[in-house]
C-alpha atoms as a PDB file:
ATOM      1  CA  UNK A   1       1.667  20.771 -14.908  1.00  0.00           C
ATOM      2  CA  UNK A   2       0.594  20.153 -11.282  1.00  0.00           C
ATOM      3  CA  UNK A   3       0.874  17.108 -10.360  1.00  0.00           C
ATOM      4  CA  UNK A   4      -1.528  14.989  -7.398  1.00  0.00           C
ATOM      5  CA  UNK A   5      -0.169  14.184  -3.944  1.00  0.00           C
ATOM      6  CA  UNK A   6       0.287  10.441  -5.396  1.00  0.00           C
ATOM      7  CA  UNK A   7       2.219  11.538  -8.508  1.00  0.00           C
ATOM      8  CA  UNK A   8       4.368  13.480  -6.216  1.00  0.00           C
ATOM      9  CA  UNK A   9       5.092  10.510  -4.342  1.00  0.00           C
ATOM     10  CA  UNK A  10       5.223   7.807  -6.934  1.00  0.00           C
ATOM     11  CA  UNK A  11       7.875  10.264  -9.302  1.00  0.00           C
ATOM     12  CA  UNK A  12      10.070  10.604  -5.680  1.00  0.00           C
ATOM     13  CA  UNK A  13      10.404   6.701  -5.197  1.00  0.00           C
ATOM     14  CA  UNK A  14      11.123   6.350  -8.856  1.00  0.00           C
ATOM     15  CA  UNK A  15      13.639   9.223  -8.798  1.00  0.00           C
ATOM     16  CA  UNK A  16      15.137   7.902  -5.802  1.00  0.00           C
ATOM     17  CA  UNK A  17      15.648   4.246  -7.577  1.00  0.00           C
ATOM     18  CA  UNK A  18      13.564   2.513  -4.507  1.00  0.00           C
ATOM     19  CA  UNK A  19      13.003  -0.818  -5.617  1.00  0.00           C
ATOM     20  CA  UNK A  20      10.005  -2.848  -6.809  1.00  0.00           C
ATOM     21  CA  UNK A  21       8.669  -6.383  -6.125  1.00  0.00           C
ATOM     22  CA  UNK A  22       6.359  -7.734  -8.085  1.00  0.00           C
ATOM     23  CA  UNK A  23       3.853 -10.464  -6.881  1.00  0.00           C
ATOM     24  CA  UNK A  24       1.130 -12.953  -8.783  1.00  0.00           C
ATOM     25  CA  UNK A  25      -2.967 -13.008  -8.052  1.00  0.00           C
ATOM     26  CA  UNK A  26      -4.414 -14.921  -4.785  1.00  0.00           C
ATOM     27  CA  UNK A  27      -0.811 -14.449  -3.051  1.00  0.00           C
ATOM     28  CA  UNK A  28      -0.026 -12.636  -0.193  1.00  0.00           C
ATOM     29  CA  UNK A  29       2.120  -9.324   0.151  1.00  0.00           C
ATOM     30  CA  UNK A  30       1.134  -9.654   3.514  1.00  0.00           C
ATOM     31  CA  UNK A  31      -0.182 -10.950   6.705  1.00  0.00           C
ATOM     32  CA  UNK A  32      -2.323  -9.621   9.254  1.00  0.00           C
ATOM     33  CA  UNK A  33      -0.158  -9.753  12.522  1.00  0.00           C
ATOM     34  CA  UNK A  34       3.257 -10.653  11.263  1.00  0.00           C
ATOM     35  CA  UNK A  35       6.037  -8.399  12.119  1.00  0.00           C
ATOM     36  CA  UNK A  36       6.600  -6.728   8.601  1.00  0.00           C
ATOM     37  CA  UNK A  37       9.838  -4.132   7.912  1.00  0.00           C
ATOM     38  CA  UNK A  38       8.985  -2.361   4.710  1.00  0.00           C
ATOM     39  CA  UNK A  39       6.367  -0.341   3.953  1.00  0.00           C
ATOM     40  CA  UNK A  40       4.780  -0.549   0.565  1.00  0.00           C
ATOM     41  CA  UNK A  41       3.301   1.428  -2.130  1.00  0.00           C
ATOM     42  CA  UNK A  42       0.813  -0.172  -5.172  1.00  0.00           C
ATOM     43  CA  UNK A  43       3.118   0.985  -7.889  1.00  0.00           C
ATOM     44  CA  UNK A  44       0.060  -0.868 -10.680  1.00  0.00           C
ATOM     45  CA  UNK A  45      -2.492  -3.753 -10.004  1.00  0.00           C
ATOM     46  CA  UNK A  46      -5.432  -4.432  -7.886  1.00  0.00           C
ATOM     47  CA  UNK A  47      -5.088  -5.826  -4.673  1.00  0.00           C
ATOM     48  CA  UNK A  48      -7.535  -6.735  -1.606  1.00  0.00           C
ATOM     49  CA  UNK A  49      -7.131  -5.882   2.217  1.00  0.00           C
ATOM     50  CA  UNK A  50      -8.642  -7.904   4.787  1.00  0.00           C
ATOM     51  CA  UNK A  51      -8.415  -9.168   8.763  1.00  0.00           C
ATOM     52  CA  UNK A  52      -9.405 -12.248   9.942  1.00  0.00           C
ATOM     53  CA  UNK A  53     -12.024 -11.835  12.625  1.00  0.00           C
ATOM     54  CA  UNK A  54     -11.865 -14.322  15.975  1.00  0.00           C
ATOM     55  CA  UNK A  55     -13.879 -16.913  14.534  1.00  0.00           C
ATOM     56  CA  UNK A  56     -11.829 -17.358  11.645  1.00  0.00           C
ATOM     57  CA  UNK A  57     -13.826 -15.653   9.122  1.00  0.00           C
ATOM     58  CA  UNK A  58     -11.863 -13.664   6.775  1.00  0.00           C
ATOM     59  CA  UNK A  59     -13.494  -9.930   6.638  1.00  0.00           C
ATOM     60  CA  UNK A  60     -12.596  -7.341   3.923  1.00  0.00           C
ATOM     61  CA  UNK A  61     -11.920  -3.891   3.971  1.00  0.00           C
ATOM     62  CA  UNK A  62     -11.100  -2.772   0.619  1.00  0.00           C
ATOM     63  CA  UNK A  63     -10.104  -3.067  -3.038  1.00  0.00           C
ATOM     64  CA  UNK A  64      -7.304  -0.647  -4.023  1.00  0.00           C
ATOM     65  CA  UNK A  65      -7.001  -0.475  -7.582  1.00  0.00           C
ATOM     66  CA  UNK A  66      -4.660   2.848  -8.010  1.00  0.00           C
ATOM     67  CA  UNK A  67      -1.078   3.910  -6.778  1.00  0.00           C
ATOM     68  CA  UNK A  68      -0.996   4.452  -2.596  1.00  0.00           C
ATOM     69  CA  UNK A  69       0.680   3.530   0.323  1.00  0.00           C
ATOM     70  CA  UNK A  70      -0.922  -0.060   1.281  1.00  0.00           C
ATOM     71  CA  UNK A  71      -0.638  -0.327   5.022  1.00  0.00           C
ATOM     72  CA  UNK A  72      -1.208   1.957   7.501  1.00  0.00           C
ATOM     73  CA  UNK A  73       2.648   3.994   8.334  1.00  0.00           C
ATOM     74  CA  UNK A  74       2.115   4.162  12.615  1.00  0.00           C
ATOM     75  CA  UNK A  75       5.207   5.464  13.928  1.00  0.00           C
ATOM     76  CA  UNK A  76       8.296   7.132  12.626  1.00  0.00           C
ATOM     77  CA  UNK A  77      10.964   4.893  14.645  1.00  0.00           C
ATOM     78  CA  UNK A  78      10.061   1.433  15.066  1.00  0.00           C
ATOM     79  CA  UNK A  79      11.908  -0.281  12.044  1.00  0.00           C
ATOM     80  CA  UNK A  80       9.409  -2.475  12.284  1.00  0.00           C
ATOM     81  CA  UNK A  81       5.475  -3.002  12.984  1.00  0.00           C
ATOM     82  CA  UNK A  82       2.924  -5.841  13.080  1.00  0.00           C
ATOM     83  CA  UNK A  83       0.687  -5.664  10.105  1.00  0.00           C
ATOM     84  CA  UNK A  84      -2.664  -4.190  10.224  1.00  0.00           C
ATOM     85  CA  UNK A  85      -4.437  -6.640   7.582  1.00  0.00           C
ATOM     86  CA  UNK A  86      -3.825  -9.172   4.993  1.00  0.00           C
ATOM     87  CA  UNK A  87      -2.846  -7.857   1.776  1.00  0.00           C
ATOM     88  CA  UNK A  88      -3.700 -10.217  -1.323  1.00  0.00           C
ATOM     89  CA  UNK A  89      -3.030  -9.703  -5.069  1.00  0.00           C
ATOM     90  CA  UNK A  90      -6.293  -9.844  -7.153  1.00  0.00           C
ATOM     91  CA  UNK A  91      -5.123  -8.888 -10.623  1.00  0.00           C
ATOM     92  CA  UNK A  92      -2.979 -11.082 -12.824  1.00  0.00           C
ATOM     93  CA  UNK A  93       0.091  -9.595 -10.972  1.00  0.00           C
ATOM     94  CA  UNK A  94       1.003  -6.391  -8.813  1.00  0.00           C
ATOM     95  CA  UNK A  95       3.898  -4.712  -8.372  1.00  0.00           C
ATOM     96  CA  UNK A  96       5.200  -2.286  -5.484  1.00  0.00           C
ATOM     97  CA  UNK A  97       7.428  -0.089  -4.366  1.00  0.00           C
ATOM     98  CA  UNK A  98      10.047  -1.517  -1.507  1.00  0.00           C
ATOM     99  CA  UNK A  99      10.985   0.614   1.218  1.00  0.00           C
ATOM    100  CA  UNK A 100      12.480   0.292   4.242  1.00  0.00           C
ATOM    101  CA  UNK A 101      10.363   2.136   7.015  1.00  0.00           C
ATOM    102  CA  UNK A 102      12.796   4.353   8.799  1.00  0.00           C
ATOM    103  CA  UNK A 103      14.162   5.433   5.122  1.00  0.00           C
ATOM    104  CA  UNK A 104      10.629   6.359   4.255  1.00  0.00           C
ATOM    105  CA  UNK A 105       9.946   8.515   7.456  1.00  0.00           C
ATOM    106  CA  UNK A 106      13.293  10.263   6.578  1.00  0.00           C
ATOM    107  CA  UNK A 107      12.091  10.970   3.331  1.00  0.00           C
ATOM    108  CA  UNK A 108       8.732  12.190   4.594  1.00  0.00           C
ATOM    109  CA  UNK A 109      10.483  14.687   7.324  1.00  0.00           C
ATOM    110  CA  UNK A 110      12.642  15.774   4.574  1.00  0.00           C
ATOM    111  CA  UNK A 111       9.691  16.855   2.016  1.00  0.00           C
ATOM    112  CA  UNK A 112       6.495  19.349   2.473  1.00  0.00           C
ATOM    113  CA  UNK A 113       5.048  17.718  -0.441  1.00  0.00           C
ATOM    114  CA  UNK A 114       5.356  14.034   1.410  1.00  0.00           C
ATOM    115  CA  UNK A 115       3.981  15.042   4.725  1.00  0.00           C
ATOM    116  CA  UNK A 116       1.178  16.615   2.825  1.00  0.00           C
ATOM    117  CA  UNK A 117       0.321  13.359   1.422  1.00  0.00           C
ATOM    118  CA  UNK A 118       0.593  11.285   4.932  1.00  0.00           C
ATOM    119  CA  UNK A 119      -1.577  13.891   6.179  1.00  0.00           C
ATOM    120  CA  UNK A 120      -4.394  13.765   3.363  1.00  0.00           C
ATOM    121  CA  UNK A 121      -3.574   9.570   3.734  1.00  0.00           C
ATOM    122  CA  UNK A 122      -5.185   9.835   7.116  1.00  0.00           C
ATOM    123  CA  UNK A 123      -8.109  11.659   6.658  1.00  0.00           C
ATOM    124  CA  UNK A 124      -8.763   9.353   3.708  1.00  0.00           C
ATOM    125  CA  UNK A 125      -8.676   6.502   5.590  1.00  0.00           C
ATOM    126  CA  UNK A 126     -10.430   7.272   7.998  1.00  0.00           C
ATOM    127  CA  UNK A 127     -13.360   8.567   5.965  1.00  0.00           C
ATOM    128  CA  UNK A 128     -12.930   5.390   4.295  1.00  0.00           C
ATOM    129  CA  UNK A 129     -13.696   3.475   7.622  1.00  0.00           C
ATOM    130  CA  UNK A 130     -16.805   5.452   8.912  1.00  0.00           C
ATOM    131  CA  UNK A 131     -18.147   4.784   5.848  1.00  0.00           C
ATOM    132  CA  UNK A 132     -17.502   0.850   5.837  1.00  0.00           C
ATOM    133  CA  UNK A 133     -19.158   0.917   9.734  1.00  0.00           C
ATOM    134  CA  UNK A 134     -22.034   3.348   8.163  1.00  0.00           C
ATOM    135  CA  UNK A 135     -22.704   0.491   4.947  1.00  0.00           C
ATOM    136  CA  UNK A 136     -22.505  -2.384   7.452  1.00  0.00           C
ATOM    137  CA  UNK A 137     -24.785  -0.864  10.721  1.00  0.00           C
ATOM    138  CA  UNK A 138     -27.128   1.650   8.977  1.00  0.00           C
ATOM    139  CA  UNK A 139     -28.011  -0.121   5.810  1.00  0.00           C
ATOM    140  CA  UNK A 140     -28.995  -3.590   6.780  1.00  0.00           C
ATOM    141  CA  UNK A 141     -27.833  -6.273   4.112  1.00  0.00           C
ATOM    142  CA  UNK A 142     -29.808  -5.368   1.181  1.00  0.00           C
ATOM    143  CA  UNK A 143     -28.197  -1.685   1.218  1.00  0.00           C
ATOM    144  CA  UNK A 144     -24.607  -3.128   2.330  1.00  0.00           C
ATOM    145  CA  UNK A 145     -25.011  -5.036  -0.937  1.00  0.00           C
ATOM    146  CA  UNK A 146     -26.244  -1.815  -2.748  1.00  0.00           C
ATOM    147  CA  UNK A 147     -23.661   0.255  -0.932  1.00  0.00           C
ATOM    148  CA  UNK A 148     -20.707  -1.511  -1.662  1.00  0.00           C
ATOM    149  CA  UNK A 149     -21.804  -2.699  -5.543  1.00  0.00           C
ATOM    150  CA  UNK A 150     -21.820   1.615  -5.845  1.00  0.00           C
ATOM    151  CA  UNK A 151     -18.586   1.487  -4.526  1.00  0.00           C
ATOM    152  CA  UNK A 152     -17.324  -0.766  -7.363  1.00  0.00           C
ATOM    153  CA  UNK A 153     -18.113   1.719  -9.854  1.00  0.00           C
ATOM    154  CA  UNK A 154     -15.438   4.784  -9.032  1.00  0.00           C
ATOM    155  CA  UNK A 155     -12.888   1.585  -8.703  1.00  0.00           C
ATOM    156  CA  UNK A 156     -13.947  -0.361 -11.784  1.00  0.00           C
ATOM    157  CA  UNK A 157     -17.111   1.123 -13.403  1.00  0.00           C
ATOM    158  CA  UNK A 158     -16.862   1.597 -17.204  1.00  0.00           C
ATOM    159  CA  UNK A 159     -19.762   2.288 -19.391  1.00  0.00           C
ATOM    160  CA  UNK A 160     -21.497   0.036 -21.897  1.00  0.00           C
ATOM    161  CA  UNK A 161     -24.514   0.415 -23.819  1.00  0.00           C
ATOM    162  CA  UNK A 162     -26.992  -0.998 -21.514  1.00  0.00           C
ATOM    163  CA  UNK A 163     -25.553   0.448 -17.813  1.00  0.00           C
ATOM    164  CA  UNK A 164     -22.165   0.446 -16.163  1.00  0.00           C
ATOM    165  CA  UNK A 165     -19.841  -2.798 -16.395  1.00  0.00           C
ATOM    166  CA  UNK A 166     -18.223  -3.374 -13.127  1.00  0.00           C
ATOM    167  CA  UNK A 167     -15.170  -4.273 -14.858  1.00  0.00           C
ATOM    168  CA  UNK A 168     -13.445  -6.895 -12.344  1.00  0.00           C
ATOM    169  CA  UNK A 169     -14.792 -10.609 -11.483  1.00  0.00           C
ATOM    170  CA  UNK A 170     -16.542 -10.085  -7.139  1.00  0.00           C
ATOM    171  CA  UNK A 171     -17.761 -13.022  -6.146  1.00  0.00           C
ATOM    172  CA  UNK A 172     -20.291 -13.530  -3.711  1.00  0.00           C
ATOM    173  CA  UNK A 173     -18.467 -14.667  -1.485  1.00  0.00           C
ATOM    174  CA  UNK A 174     -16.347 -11.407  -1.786  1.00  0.00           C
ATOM    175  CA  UNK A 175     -19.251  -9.576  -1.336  1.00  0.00           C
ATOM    176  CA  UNK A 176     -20.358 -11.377   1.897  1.00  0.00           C
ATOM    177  CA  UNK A 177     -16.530 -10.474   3.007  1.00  0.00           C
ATOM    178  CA  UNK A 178     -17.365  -7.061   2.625  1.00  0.00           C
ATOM    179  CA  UNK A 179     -20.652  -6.530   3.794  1.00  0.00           C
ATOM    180  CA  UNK A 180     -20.075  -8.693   7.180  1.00  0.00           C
ATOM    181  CA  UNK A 181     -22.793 -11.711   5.983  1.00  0.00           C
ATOM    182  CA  UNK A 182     -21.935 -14.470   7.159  1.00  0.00           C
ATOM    183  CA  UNK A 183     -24.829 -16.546   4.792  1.00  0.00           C
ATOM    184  CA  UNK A 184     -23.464 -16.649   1.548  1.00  0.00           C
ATOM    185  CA  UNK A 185     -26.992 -17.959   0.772  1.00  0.00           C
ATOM    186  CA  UNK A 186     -28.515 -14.354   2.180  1.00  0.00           C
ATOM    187  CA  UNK A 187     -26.161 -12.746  -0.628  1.00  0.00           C
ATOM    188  CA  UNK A 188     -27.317 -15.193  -3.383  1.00  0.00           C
ATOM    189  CA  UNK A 189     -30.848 -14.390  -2.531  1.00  0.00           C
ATOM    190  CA  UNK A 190     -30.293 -10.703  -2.089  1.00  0.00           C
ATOM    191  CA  UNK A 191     -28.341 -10.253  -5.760  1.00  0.00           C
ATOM    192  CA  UNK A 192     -30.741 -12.675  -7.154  1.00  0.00           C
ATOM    193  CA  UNK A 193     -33.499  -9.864  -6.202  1.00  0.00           C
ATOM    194  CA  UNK A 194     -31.610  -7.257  -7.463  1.00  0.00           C
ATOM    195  CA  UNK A 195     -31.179  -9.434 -10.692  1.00  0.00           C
ATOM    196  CA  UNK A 196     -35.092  -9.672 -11.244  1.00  0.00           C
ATOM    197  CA  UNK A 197     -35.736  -5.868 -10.192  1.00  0.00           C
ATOM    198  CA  UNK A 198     -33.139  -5.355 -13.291  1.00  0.00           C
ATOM    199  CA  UNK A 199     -30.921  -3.406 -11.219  1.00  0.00           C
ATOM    200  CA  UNK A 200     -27.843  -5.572 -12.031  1.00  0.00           C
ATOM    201  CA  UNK A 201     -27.187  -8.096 -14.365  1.00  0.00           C
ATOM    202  CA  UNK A 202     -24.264 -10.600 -14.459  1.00  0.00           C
ATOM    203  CA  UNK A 203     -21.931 -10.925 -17.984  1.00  0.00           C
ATOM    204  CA  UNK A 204     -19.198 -13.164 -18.368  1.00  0.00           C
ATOM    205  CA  UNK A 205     -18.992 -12.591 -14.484  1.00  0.00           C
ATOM    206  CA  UNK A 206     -18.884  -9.206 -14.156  1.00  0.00           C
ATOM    207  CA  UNK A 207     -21.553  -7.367 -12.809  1.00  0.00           C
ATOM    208  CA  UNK A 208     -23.374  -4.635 -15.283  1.00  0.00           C
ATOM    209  CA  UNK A 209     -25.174  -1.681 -13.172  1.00  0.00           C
ATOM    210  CA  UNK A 210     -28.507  -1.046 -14.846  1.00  0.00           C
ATOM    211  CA  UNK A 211     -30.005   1.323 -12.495  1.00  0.00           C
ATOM    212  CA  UNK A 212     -27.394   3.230 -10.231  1.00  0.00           C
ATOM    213  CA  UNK A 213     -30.537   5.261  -8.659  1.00  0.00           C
ATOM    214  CA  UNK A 214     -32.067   2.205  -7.038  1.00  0.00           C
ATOM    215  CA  UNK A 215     -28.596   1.325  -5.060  1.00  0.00           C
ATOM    216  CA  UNK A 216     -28.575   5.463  -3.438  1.00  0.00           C
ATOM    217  CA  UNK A 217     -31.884   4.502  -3.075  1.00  0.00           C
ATOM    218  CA  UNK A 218     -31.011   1.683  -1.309  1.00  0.00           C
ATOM    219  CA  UNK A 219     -28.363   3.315   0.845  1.00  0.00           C
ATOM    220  CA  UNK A 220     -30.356   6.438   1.673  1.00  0.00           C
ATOM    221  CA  UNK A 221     -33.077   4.375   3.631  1.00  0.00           C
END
């Protein structure tokens, strides 16, 4: 059996005992800014990354909801960095992998199959960001919206009878996080559209995707 670049890495920290912390929804692994030691790997849960802009607004960047290395790894020998973003639990708990940075360059240098992964880790992310800047500039509001409610179904997307459930609670104020709106009544008025177009549909607080071609739709223009 092959295994993915993440197995590879999550089976190394676990054969080489690295500990785990464990830590409960709406706290904070981390803080944009602060001088941080450790770098850190989602071992399970769902957590949220975001920076806080100059007028105080918090702005997201993602939801990671699989294993990965959480914050960005900059250089091999500082034994310590300032941290790129906040990083805040959003499942019931979350639990990661410990290590200390210098020990995990080592054990990068050390392994083919690691410095594959921080390789592929850098192309993903930055992908990941010219496609943010694409939803937020291209798109307008309406198709950030659309853009980023697509987005939720690889993460959380599971199928029901009537569409996709986007199984995880977003909030609209979330969603103005993501998008850059600063109106959380533009995003009320903009899902409420998308409500009575039956695009989406809201159960139990969960979004349900009724019509997935009117969000590329939506993103395409």
């Amino acid at each position: 059996m092959v295994l993915t670049e993440v197995e590879y890495l999550m089976n190394f920290l676990a054969s080489h005992q690295v500990p785990t912390i464990q830590k409960k929804r709406h706290t904070y692994l981390t803080y944009h800014g602060l001088t941080e030691h450790y770098t850190y790997v989602l071992k399970d849960g769902i957590i949220k990354n975001s920076i806080i802009l100059q007028d105080g607004r918090e702005f997201n960047l993602s939801y990671i909801a699989k294993p990965d290395v959480i914050s960005l790894l900059r250089d091999e020998v500082s034994k310590s960095t300032s941290q790129p973003f906040n990083v805040r639990i959003e499942s019931e708990t979350a639990t990661f992998y410990q290590v200390d940075r210098v020990t995990f360059w080592h054990y990068v240098n050390s392994d083919v199959e690691l410095q594959n992964y921080v390789k592929n880790y850098y192309r993903k992310k930055l992908s990941e960001n010219i496609f943010r800047l694409q939803r937020m500039v291209m798109n307008g509001k309406k198709g950030a919206i659309c853009s980023f409610i697509y987005s939720l179904i690889d993460l959380f997307g599971r199928k029901v009878q009537d569409g996709i459930l986007i199984d995880f609670t977003v909030t609209n104020d979330d969603i103005a996080g993501f998008c850059g709106i600063s109106s959380r009544s533009s995003v009320n008025r903009m899902v409420k559209e998308l409500r009575e177009d039956g695009v989406v549909s809201v159960q139990e607080r969960k979004f349900v995707v009724h019509n997935v071609s009117y969000l590329l739709d939506q993103i395409a223009n």
